[in-house]
PDB file of N, CA and C in Angstrom:
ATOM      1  N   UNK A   1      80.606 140.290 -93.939  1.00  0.00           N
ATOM      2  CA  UNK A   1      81.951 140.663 -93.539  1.00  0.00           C
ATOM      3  C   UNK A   1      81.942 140.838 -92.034  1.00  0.00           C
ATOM      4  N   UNK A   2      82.668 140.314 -90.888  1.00  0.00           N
ATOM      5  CA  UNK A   2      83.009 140.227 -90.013  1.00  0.00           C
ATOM      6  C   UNK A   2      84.409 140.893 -89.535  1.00  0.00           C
ATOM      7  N   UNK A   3      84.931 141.513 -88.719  1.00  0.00           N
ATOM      8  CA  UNK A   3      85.661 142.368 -88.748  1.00  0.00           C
ATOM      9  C   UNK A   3      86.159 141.470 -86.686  1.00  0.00           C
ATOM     10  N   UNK A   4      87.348 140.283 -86.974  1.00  0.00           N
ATOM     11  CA  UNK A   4      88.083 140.086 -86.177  1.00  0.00           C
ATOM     12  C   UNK A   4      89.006 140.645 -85.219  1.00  0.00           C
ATOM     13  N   UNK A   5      88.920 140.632 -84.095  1.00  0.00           N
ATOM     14  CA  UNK A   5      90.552 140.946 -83.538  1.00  0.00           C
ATOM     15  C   UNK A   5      90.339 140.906 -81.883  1.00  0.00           C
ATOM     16  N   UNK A   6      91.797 140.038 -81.486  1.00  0.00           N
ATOM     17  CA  UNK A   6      92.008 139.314 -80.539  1.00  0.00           C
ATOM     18  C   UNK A   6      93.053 138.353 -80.534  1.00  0.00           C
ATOM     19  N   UNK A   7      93.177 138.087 -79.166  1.00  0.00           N
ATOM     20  CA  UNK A   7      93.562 136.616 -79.067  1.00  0.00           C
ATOM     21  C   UNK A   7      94.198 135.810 -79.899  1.00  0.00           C
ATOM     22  N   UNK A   8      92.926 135.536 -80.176  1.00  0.00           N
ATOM     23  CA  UNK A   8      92.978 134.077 -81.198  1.00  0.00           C
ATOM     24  C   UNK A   8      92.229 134.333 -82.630  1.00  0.00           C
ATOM     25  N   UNK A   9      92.658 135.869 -82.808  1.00  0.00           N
ATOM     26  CA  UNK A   9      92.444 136.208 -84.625  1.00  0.00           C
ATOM     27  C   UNK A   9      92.284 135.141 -84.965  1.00  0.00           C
ATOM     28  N   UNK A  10      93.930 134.582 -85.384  1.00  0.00           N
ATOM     29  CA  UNK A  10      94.297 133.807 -86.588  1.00  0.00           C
ATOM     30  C   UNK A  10      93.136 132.518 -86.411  1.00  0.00           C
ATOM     31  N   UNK A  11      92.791 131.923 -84.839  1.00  0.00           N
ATOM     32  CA  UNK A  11      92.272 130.466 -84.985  1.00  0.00           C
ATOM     33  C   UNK A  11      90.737 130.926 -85.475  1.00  0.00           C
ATOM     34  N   UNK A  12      90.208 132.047 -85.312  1.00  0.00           N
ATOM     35  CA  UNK A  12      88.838 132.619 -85.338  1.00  0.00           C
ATOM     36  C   UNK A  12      88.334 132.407 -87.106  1.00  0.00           C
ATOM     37  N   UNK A  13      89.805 133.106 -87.715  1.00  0.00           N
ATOM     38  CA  UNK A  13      89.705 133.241 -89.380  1.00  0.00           C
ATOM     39  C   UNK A  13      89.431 131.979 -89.733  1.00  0.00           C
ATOM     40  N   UNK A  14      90.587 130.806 -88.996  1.00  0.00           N
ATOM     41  CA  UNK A  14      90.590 129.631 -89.825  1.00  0.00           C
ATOM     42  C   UNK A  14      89.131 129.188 -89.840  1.00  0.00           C
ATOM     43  N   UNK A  15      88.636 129.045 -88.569  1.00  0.00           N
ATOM     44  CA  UNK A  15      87.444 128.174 -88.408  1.00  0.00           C
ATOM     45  C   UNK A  15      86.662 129.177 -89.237  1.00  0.00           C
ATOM     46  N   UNK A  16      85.820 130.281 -89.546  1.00  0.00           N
ATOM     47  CA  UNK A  16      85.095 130.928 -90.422  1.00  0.00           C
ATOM     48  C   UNK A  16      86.050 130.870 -91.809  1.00  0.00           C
ATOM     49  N   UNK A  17      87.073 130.246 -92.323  1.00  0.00           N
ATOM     50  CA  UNK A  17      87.815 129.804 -93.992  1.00  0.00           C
ATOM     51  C   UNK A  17      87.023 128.859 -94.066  1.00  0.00           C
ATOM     52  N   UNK A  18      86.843 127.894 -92.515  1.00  0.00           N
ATOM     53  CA  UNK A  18      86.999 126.397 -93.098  1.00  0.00           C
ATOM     54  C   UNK A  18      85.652 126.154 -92.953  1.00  0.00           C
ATOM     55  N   UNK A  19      84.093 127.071 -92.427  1.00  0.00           N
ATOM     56  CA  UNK A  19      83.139 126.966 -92.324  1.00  0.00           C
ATOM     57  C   UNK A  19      82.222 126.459 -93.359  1.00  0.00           C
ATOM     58  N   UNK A  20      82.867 127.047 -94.583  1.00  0.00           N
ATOM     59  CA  UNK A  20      81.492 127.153 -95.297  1.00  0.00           C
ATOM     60  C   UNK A  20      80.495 128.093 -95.873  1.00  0.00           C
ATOM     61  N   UNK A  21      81.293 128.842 -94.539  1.00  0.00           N
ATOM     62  CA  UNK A  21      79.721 129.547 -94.746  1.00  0.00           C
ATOM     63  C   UNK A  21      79.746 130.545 -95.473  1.00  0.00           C
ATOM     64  N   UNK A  22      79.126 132.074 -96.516  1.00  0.00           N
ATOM     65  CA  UNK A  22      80.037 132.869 -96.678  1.00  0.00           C
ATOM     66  C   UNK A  22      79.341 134.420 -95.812  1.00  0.00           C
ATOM     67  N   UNK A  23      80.741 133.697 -95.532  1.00  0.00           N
ATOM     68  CA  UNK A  23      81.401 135.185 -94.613  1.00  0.00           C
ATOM     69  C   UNK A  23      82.875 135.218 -94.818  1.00  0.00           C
ATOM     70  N   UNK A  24      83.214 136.647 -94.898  1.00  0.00           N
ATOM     71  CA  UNK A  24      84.432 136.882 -95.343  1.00  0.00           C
ATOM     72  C   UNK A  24      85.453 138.051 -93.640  1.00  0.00           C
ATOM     73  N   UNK A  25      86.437 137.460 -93.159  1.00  0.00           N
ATOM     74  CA  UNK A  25      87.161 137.865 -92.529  1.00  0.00           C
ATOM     75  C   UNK A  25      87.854 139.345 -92.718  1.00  0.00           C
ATOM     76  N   UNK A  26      87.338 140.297 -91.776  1.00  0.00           N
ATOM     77  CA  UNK A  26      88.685 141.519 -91.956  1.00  0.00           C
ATOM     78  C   UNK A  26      88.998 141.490 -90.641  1.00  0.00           C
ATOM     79  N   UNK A  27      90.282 142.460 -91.212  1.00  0.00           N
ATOM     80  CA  UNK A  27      91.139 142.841 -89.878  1.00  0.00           C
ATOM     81  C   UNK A  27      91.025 144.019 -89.005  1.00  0.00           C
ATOM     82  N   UNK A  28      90.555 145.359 -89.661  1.00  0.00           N
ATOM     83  CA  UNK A  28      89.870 146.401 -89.299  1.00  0.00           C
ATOM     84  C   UNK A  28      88.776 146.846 -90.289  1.00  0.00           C
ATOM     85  N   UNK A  29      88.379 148.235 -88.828  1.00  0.00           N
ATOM     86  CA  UNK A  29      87.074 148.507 -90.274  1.00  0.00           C
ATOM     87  C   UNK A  29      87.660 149.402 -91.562  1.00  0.00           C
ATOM     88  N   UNK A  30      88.428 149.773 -91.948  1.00  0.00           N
ATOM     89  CA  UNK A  30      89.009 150.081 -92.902  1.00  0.00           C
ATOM     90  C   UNK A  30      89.039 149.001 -93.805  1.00  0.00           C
ATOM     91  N   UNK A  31      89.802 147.322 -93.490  1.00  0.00           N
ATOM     92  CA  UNK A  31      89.742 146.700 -94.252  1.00  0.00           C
ATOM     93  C   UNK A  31      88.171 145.695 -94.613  1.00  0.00           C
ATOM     94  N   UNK A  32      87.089 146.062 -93.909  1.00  0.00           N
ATOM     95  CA  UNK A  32      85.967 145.901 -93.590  1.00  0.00           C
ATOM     96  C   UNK A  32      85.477 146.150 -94.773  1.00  0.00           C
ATOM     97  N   UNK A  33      85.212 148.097 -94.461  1.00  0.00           N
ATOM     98  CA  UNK A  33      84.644 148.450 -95.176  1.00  0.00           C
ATOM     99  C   UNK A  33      85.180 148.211 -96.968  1.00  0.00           C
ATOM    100  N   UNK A  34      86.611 147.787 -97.467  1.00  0.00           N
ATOM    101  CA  UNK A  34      86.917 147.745 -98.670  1.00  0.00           C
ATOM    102  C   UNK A  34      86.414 146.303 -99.045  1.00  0.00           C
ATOM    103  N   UNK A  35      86.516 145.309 -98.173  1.00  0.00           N
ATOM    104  CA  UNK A  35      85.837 144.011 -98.824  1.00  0.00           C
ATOM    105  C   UNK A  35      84.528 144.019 -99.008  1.00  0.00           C
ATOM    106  N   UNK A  36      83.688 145.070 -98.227  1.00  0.00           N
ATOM    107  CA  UNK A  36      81.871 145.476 -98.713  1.00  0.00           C
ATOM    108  C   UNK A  36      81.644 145.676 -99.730  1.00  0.00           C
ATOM    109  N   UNK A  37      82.649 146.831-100.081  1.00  0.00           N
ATOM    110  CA  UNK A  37      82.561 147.354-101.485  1.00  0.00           C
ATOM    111  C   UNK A  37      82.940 146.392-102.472  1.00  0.00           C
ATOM    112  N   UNK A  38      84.102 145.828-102.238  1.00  0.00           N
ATOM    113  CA  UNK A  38      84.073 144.337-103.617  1.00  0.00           C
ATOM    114  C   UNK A  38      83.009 143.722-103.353  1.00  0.00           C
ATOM    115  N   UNK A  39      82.459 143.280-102.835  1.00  0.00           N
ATOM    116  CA  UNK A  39      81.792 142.017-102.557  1.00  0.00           C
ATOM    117  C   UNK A  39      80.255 142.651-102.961  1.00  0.00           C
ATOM    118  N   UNK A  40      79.559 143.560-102.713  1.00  0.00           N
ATOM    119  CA  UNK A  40      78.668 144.480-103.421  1.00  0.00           C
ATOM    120  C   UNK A  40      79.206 144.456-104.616  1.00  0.00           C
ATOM    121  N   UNK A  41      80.113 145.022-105.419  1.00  0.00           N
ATOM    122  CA  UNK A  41      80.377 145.198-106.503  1.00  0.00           C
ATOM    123  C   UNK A  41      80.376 143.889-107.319  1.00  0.00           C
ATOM    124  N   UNK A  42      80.873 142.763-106.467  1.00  0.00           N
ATOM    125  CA  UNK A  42      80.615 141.650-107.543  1.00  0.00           C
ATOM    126  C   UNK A  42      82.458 141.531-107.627  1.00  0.00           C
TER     127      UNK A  42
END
């Protein structure tokens, strides 16, 4: 989980959607820390 913000958010997200790779985009660490917990959880 990577935790964006700037500029060019939106072009930052696309290119890490369209990567491949997994890593998953937040917007703060609030929304950070809740995609850890899914993503741990399964």
């Amino acid at each position: 989980v990577v935790r964006l913000e700037g500029t060019n958010v939106d072009q930052g997200k696309a290119i890490i959607n369209e990567s491949g790779l997994n890593v998953i985009a937040a917007d703060d660490l609030d929304d950070a820390a809740q995609k850890i917990v899914k993503a741990v959880r399964g």
